[in-house]
N, C-alpha and C. Protein backbone atom coordinates (compact mmCIF):
# COMPACT_ATOMS: atom_id res chain seq x y z
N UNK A 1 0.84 -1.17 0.00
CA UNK A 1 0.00 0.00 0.00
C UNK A 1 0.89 1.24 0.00
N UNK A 2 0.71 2.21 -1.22
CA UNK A 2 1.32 2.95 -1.10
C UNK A 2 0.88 4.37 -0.58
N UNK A 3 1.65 5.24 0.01
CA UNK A 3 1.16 6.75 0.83
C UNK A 3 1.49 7.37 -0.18
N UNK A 4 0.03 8.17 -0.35
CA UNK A 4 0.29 9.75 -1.44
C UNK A 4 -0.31 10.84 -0.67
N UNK A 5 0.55 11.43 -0.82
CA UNK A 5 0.36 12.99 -1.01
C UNK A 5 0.17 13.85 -1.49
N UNK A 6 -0.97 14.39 -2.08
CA UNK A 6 -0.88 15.24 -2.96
C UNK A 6 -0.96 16.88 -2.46
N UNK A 7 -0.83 17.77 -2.56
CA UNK A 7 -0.60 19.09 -3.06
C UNK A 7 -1.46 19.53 -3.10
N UNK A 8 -2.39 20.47 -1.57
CA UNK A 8 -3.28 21.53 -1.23
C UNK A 8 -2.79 22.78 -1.69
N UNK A 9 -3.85 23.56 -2.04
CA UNK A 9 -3.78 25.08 -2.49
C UNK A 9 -2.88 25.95 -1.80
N UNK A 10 -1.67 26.59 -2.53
CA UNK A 10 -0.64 27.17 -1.56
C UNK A 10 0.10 26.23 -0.49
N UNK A 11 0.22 24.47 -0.54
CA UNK A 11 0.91 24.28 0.52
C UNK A 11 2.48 24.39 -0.13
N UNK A 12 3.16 24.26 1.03
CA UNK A 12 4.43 23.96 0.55
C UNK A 12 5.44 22.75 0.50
N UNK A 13 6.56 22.66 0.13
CA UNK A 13 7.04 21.71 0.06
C UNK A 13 7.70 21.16 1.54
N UNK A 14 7.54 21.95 2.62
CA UNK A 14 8.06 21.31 3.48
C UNK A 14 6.39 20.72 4.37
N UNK A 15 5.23 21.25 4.29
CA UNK A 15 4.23 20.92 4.68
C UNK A 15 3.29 19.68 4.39
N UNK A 16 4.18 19.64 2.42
CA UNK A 16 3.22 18.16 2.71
C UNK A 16 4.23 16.75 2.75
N UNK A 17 5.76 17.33 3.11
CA UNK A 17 6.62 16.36 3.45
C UNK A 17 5.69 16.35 5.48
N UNK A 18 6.16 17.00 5.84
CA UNK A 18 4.91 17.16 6.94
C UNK A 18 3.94 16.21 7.08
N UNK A 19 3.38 16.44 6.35
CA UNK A 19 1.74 15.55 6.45
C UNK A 19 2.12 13.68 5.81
N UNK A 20 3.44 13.64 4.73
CA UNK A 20 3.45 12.75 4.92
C UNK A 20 4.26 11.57 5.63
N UNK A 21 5.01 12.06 6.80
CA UNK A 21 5.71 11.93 7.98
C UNK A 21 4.28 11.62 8.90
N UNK A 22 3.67 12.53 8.89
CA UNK A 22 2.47 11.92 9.76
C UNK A 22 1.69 10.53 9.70
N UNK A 23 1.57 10.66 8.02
CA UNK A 23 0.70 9.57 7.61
C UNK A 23 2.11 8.52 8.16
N UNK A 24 2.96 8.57 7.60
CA UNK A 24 3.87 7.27 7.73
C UNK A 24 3.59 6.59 9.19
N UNK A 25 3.34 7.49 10.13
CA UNK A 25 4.06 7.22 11.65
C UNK A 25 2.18 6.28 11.73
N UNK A 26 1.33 7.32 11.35
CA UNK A 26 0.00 7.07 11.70
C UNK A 26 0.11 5.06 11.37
N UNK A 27 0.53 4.95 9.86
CA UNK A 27 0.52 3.37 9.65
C UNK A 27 1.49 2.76 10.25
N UNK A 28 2.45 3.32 10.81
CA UNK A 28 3.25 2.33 12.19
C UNK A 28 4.84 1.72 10.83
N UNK A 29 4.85 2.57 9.46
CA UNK A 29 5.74 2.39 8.84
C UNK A 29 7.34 2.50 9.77
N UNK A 30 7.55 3.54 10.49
CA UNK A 30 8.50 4.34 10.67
C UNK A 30 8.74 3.37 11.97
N UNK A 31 7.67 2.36 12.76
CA UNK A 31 8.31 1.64 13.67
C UNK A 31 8.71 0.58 13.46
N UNK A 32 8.42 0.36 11.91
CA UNK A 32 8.49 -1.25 11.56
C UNK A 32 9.74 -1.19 10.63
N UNK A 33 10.16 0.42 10.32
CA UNK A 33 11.70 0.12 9.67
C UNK A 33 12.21 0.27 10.60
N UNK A 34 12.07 1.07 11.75
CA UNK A 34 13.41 1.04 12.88
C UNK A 34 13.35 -0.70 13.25
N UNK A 35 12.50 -1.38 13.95
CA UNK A 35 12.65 -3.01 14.26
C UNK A 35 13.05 -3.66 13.16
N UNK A 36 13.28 -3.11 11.60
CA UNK A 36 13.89 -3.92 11.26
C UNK A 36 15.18 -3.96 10.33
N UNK A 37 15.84 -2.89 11.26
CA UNK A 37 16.76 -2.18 10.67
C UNK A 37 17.65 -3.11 11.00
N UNK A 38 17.77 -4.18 11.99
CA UNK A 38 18.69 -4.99 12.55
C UNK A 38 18.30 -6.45 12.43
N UNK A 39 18.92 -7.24 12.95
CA UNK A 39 18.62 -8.64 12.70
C UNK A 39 17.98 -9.30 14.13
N UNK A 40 17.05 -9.90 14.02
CA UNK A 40 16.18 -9.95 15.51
C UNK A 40 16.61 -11.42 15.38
N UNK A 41 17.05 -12.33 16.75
CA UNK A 41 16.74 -13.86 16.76
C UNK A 41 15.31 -13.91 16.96
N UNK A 42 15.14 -15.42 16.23
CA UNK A 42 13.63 -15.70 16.75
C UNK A 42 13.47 -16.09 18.12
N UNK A 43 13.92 -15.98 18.61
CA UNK A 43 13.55 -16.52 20.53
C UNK A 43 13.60 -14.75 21.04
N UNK A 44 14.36 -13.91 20.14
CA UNK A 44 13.83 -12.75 20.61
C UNK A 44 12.10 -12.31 20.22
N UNK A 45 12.39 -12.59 18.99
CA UNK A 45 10.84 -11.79 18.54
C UNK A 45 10.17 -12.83 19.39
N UNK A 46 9.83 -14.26 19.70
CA UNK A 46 8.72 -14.85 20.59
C UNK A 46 9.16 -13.81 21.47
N UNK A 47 9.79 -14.02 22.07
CA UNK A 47 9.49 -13.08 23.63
C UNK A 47 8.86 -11.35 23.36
N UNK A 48 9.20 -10.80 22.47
CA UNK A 48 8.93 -9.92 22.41
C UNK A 48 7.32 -9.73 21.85
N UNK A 49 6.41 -11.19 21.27
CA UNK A 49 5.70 -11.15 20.91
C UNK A 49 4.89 -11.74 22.39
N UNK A 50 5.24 -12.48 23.21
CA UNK A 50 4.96 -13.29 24.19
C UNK A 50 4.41 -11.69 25.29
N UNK A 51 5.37 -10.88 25.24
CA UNK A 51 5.23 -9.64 25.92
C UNK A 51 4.58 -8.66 25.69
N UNK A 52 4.24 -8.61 24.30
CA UNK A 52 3.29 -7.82 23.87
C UNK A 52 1.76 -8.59 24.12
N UNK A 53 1.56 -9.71 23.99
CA UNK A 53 0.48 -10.28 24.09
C UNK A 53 -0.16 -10.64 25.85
N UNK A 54 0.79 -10.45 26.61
CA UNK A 54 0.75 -10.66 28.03
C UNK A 54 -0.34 -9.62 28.75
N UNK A 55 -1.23 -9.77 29.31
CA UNK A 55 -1.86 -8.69 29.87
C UNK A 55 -0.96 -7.48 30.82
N UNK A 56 -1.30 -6.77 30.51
CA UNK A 56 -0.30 -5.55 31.77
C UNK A 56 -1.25 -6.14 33.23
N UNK A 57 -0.50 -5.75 34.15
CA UNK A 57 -0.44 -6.16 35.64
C UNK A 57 -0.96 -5.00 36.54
N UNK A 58 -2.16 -4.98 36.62
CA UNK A 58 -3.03 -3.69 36.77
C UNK A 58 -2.37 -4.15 38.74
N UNK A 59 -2.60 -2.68 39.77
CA UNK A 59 -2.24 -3.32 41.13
C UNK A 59 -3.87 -3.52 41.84
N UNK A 60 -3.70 -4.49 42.41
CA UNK A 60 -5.01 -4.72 43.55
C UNK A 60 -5.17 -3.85 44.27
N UNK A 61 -6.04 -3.48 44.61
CA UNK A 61 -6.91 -2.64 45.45
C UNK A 61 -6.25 -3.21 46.69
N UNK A 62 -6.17 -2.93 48.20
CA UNK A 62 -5.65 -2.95 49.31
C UNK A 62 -6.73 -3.68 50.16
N UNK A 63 -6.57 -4.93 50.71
CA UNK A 63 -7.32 -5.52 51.40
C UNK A 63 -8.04 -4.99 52.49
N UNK A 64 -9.59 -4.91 52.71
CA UNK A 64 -9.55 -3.87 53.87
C UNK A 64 -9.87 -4.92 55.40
N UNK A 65 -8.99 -3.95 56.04
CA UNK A 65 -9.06 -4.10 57.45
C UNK A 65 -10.24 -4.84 58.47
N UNK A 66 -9.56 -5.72 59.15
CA UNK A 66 -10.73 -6.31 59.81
C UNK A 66 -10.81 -5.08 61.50
């Protein structure tokens, strides 16, 4: 899928480089070339997928007092 940009009335050239820096980040492009700018083991990505999929660890409420 490719990102276009086209060219609003009077914009300029640094505005719709702008807008399409936004779009990039918006589709999660710009995090998926930094992760794969390097070479990941696969026992990393499980874990890293294992960790993403893990529920976060909300804290309990405080037992109350007898």
């Amino acid at each position: 899928m490719a990102i276009r940009v086209k060219a609003r009335g009077g914009e300029s050239v640094e505005g719709m480089l702008r807008r399409f820096k936004k779009l990039c980040e918006k589709e999660g492009l710009t995090k998926d070339i930094k992760r794969k700018a390097f070479y990941e083991k696969p026992s990393e990505r499980r874990n890293r997928a294992a960790r993403k999929s893990s529920r976060p660890v909300t804290p309990r409420p405080p037992r109350p007092t007898r």
